[in-house]
C-alpha atoms as a PDB file:
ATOM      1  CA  UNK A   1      41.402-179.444  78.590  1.00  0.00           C
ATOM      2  CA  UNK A   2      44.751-180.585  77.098  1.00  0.00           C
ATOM      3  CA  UNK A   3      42.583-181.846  73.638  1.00  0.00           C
ATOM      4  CA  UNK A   4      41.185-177.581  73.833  1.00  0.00           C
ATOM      5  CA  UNK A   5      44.430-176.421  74.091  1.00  0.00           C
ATOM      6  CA  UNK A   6      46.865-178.592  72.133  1.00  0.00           C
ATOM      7  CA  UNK A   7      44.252-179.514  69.352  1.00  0.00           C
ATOM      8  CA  UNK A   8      44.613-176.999  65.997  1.00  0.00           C
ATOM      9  CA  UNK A   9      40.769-177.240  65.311  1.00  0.00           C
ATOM     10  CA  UNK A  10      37.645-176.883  67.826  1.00  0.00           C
ATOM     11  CA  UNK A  11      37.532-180.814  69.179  1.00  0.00           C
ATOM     12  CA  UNK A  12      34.072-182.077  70.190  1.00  0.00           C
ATOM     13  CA  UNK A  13      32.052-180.246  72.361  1.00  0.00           C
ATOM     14  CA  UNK A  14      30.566-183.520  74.211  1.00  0.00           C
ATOM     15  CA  UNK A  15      32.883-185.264  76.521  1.00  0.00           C
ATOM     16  CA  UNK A  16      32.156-188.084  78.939  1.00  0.00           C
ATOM     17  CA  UNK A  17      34.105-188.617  82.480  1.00  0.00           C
ATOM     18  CA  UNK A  18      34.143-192.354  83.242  1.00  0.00           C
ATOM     19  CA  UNK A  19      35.560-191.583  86.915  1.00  0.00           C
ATOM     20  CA  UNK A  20      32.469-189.802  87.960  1.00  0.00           C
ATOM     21  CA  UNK A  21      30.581-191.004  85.285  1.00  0.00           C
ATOM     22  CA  UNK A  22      29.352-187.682  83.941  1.00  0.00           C
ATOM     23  CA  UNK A  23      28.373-185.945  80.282  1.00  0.00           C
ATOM     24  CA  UNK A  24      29.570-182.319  79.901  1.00  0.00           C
ATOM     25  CA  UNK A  25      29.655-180.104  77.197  1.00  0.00           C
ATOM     26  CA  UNK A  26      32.302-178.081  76.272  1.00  0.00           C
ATOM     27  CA  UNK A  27      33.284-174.661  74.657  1.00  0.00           C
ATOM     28  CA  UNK A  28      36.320-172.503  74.706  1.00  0.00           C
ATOM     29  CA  UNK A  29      38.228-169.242  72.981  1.00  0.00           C
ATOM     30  CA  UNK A  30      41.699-168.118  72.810  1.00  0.00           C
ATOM     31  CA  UNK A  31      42.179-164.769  74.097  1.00  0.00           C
ATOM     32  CA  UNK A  32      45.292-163.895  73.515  1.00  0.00           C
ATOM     33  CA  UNK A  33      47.481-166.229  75.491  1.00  0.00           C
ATOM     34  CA  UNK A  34      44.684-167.635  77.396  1.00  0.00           C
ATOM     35  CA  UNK A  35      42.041-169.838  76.763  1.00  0.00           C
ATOM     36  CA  UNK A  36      38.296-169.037  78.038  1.00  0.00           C
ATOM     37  CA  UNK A  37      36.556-172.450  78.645  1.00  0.00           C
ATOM     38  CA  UNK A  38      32.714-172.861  79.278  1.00  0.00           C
ATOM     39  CA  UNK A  39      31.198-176.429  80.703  1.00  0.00           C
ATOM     40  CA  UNK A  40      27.957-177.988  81.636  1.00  0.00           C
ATOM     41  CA  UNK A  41      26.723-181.182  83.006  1.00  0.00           C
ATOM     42  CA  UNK A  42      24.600-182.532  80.943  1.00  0.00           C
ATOM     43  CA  UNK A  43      24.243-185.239  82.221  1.00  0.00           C
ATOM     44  CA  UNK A  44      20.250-185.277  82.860  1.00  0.00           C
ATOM     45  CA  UNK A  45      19.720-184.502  79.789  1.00  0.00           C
ATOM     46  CA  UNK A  46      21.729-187.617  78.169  1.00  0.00           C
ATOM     47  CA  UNK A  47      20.045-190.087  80.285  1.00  0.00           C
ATOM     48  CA  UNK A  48      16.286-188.713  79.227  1.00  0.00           C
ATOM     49  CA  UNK A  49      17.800-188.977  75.655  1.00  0.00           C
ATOM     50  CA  UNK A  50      18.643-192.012  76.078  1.00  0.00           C
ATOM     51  CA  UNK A  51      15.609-193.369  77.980  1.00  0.00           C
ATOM     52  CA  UNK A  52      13.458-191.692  75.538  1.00  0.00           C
ATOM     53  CA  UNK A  53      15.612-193.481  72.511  1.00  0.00           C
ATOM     54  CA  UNK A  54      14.331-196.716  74.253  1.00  0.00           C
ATOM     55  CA  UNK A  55      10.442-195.719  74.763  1.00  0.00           C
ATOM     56  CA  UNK A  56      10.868-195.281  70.812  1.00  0.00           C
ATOM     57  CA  UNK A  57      12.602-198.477  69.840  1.00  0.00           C
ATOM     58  CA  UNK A  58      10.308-200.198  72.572  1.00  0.00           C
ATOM     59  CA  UNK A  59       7.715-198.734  71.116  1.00  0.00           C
ATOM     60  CA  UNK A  60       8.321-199.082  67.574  1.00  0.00           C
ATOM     61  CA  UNK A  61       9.122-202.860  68.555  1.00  0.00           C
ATOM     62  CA  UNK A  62       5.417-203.025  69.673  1.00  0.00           C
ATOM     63  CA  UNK A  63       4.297-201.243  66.269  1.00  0.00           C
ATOM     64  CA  UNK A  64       5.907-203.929  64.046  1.00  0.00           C
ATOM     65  CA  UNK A  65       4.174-206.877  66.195  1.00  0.00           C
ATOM     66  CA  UNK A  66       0.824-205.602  66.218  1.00  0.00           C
ATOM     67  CA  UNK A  67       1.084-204.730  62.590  1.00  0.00           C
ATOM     68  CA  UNK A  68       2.375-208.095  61.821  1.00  0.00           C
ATOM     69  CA  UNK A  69      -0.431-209.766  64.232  1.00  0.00           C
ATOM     70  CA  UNK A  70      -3.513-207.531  62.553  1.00  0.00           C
ATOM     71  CA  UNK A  71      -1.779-207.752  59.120  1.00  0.00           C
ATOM     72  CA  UNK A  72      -2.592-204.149  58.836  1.00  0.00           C
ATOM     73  CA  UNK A  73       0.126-201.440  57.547  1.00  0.00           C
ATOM     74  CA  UNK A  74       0.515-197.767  56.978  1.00  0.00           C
ATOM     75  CA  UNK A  75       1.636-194.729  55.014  1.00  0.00           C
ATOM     76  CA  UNK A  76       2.231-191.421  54.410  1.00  0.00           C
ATOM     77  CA  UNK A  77       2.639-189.260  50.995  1.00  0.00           C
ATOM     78  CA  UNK A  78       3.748-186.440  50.428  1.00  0.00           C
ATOM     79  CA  UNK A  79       1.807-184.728  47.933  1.00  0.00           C
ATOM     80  CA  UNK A  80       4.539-181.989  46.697  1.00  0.00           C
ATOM     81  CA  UNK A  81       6.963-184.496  45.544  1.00  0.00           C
ATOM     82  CA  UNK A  82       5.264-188.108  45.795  1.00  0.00           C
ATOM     83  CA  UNK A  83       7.319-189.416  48.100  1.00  0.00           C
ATOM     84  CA  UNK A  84       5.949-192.497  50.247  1.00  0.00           C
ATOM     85  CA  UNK A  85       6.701-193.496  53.507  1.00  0.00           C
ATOM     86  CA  UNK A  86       5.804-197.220  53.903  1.00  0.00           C
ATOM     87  CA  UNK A  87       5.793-199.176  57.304  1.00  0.00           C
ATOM     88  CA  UNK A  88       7.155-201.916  57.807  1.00  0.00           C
ATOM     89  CA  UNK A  89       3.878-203.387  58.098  1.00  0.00           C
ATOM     90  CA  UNK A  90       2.769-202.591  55.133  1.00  0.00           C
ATOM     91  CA  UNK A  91       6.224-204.015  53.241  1.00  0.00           C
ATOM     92  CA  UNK A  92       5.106-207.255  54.429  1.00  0.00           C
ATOM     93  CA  UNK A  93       1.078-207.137  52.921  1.00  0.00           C
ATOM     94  CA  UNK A  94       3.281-206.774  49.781  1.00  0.00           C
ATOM     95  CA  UNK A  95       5.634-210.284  50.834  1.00  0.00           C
ATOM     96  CA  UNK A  96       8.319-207.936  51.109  1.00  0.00           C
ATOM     97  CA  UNK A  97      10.904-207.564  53.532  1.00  0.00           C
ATOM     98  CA  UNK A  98      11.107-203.531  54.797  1.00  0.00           C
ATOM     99  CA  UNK A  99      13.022-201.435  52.633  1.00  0.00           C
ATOM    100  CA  UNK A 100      13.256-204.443  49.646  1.00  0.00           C
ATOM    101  CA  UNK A 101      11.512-201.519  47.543  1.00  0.00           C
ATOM    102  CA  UNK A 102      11.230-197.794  46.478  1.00  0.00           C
ATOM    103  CA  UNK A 103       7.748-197.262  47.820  1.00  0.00           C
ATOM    104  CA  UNK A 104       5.860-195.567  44.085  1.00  0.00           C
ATOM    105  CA  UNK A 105       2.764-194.957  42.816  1.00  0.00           C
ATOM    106  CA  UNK A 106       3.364-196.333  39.543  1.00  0.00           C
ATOM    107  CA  UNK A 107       4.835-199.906  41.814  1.00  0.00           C
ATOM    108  CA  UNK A 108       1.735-199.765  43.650  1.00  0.00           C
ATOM    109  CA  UNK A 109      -0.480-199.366  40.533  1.00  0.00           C
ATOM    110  CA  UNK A 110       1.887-202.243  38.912  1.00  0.00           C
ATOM    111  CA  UNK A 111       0.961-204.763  41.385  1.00  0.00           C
ATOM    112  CA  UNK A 112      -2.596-203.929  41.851  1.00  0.00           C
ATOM    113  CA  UNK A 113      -5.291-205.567  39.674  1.00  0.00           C
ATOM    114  CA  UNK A 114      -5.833-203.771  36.962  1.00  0.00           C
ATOM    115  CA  UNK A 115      -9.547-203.281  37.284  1.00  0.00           C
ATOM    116  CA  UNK A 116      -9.176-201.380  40.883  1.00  0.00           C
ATOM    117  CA  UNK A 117      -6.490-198.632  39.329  1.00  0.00           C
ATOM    118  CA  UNK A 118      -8.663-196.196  38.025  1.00  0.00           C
ATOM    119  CA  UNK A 119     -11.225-196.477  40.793  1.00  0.00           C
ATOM    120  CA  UNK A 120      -8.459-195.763  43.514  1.00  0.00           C
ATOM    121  CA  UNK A 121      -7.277-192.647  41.517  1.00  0.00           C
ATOM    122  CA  UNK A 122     -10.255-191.040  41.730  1.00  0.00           C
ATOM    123  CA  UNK A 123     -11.441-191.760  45.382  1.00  0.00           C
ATOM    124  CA  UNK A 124      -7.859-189.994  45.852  1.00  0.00           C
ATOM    125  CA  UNK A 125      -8.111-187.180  43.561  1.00  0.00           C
ATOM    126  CA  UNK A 126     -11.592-186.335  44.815  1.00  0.00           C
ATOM    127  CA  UNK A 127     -10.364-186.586  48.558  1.00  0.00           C
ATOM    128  CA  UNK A 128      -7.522-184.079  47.613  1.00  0.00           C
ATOM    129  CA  UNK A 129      -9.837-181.970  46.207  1.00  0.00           C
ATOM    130  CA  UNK A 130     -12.345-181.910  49.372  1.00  0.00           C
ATOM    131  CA  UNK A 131     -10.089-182.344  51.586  1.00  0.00           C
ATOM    132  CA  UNK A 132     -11.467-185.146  53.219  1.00  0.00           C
ATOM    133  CA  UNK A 133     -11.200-188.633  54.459  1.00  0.00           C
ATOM    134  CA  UNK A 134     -11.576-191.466  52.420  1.00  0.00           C
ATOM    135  CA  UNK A 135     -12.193-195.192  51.620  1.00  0.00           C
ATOM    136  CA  UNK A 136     -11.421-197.504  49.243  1.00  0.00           C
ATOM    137  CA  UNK A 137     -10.195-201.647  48.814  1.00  0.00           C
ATOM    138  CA  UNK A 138      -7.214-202.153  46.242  1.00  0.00           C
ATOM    139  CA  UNK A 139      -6.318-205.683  45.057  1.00  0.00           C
ATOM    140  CA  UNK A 140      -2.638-206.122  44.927  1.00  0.00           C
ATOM    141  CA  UNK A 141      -0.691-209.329  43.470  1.00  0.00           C
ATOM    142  CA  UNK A 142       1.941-210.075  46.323  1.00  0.00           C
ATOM    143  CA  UNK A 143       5.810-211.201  45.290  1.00  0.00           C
ATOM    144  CA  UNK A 144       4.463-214.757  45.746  1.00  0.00           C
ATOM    145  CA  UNK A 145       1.770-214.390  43.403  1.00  0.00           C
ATOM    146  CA  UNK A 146      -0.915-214.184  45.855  1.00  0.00           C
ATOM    147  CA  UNK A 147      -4.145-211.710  44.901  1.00  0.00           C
ATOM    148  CA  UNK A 148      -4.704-210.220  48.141  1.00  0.00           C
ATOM    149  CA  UNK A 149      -7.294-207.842  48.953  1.00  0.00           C
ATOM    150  CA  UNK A 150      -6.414-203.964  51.305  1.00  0.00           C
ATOM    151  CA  UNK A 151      -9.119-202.352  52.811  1.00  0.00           C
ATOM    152  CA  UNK A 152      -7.931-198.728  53.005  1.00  0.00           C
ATOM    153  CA  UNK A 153      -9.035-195.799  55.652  1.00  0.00           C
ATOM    154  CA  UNK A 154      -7.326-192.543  55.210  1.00  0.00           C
ATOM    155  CA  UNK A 155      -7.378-188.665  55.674  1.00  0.00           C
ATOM    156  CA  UNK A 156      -5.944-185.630  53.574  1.00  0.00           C
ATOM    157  CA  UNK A 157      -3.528-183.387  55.852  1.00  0.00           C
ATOM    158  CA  UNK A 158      -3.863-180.133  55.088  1.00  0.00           C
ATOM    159  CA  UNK A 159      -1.710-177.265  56.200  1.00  0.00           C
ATOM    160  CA  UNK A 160      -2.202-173.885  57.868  1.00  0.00           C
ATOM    161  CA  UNK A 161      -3.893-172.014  54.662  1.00  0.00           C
ATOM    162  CA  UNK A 162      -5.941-175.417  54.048  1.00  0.00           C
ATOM    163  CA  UNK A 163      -4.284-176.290  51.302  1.00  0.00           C
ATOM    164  CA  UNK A 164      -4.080-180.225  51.130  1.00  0.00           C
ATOM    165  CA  UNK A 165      -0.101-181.622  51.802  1.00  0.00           C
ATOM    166  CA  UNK A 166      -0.055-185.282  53.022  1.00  0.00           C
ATOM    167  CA  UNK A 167      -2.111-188.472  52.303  1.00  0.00           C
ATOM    168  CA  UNK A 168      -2.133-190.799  55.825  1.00  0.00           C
ATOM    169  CA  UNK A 169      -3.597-194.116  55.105  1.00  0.00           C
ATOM    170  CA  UNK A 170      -4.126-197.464  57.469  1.00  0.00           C
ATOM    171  CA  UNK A 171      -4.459-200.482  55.454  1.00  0.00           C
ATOM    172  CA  UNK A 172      -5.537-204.011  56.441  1.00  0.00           C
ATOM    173  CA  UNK A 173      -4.903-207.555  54.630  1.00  0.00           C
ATOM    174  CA  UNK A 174      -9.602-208.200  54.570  1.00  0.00           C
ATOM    175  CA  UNK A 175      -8.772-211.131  51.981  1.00  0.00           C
ATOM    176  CA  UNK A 176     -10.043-213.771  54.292  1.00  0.00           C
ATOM    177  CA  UNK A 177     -13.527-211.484  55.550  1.00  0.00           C
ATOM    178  CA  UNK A 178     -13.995-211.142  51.745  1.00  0.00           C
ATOM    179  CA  UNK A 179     -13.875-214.559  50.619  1.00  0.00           C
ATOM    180  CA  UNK A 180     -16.259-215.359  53.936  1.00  0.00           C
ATOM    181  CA  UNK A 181     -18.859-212.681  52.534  1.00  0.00           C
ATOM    182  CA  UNK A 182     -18.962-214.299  49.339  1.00  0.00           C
ATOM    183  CA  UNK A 183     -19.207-217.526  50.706  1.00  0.00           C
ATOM    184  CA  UNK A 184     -22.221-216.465  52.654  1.00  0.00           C
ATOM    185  CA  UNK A 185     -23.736-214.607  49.603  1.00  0.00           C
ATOM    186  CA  UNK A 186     -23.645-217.806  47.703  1.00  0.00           C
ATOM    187  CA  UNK A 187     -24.875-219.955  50.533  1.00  0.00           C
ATOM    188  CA  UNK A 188     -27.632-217.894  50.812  1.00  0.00           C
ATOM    189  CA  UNK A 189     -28.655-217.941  47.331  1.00  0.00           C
ATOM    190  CA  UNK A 190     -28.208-221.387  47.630  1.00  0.00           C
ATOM    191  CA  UNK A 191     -30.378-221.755  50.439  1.00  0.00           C
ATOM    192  CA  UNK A 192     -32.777-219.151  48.581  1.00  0.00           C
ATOM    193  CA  UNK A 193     -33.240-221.469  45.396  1.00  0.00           C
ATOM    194  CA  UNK A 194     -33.620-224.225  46.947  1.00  0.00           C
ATOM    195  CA  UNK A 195     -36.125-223.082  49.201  1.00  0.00           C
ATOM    196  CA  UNK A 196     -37.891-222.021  46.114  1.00  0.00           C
ATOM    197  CA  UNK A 197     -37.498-225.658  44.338  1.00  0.00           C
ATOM    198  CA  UNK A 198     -39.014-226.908  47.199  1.00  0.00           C
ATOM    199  CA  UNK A 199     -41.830-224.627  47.341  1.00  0.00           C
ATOM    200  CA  UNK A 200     -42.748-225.255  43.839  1.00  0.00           C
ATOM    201  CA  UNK A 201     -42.654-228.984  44.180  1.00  0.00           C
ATOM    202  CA  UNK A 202     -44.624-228.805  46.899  1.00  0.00           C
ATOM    203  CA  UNK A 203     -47.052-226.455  45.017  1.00  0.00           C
ATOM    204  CA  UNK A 204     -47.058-229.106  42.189  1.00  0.00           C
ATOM    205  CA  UNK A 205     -47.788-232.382  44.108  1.00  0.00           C
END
């Protein structure tokens, strides 16, 4: 009361007590030689904020270890003025730290193979323009070097006219499952000619 009425300017309108250990908010006017105050306990209220500012960081805790675990990573774009929104997930499938870089298009397109630009663009553009989701793998040269290889699932948002706003997209590090499938392929035609070697020498003798 003494910071409302001694104080030239409006002070803040959240105060804590530490004897009873209680939020309130605070309002007041000057009415001629009086002052009109208004209070309320909020004191509820602060300790749902605050329990619900730990379900998020508890929460967002458990985001960044599964990400980091599946090596998977997300995004968002903003169609209207191209602005990403990277996780920090998907920082790291770049070997970057979150936040070491303006998440672009033209930085995503710079450290993606060259072959797989072109392709991408036009899985995109043709989602935008059916408003539907979409597929596609990117290879991407990491700050290491590496040549890693995103498998990408995504939908178009679209807002309440249907007009499309928002790319969402979950991506996953598949570099290993690739290089397995390849493997196989070639075992396989290994196996295949082989077999067939065999078969003819066998027809032969």
């Amino acid at each position: 009361l003494l910071q409302v009425t001694s104080s030239p300017t409006q002070p803040p309108g959240e105060f804590f007590l530490p004897r009873h250990q209680q939020w309130i908010t605070m309002t007041s006017t000057r009415q001629g030689d009086d002052w009109v105050v208004y209070w309320q306990d909020v004191t509820a209220q602060k300790q749902r904020q605050s329990e619900n500012e730990n379900q998020q960081a508890a929460s967002d805790s458990l985001l960044g270890r599964t990400e980091a675990v599946a090596r998977i990573g997300s995004y968002e774009l903003e169609l209207a003025t191209g602005r990403f929104h990277f996780s920090d997930g998907l920082y790291r499938l770049f070997g970057e730290e979150p936040g070491a870089f303006v998440p672009e298009m033209a930085f995503i397109n710079s450290h993606s193979h060259p072959d797989d630009v072109a392709g991408v663009q036009q899985v995109l553009a043709q989602a935008i323009a059916d408003c539907q989701p979409y597929y596609y793998q990117r290879r991407i040269y990491r700050s290491d070097g590496q040549l890693r290889t995103l498998e990408v699932h995504g939908r178009v948002e679209c807002d309440a006219l249907g007009q499309p706003v928002k790319l969402l997209g979950l991506l996953q590090d598949v570099t290993e499952r690739e290089q397995a499938a390849q493997e196989l392929l070639r075992v396989k035609d290994e196996l295949a000619r082989r077999a067939t070697d065999n078969y003819a020498a066998l027809y032969n003798s």
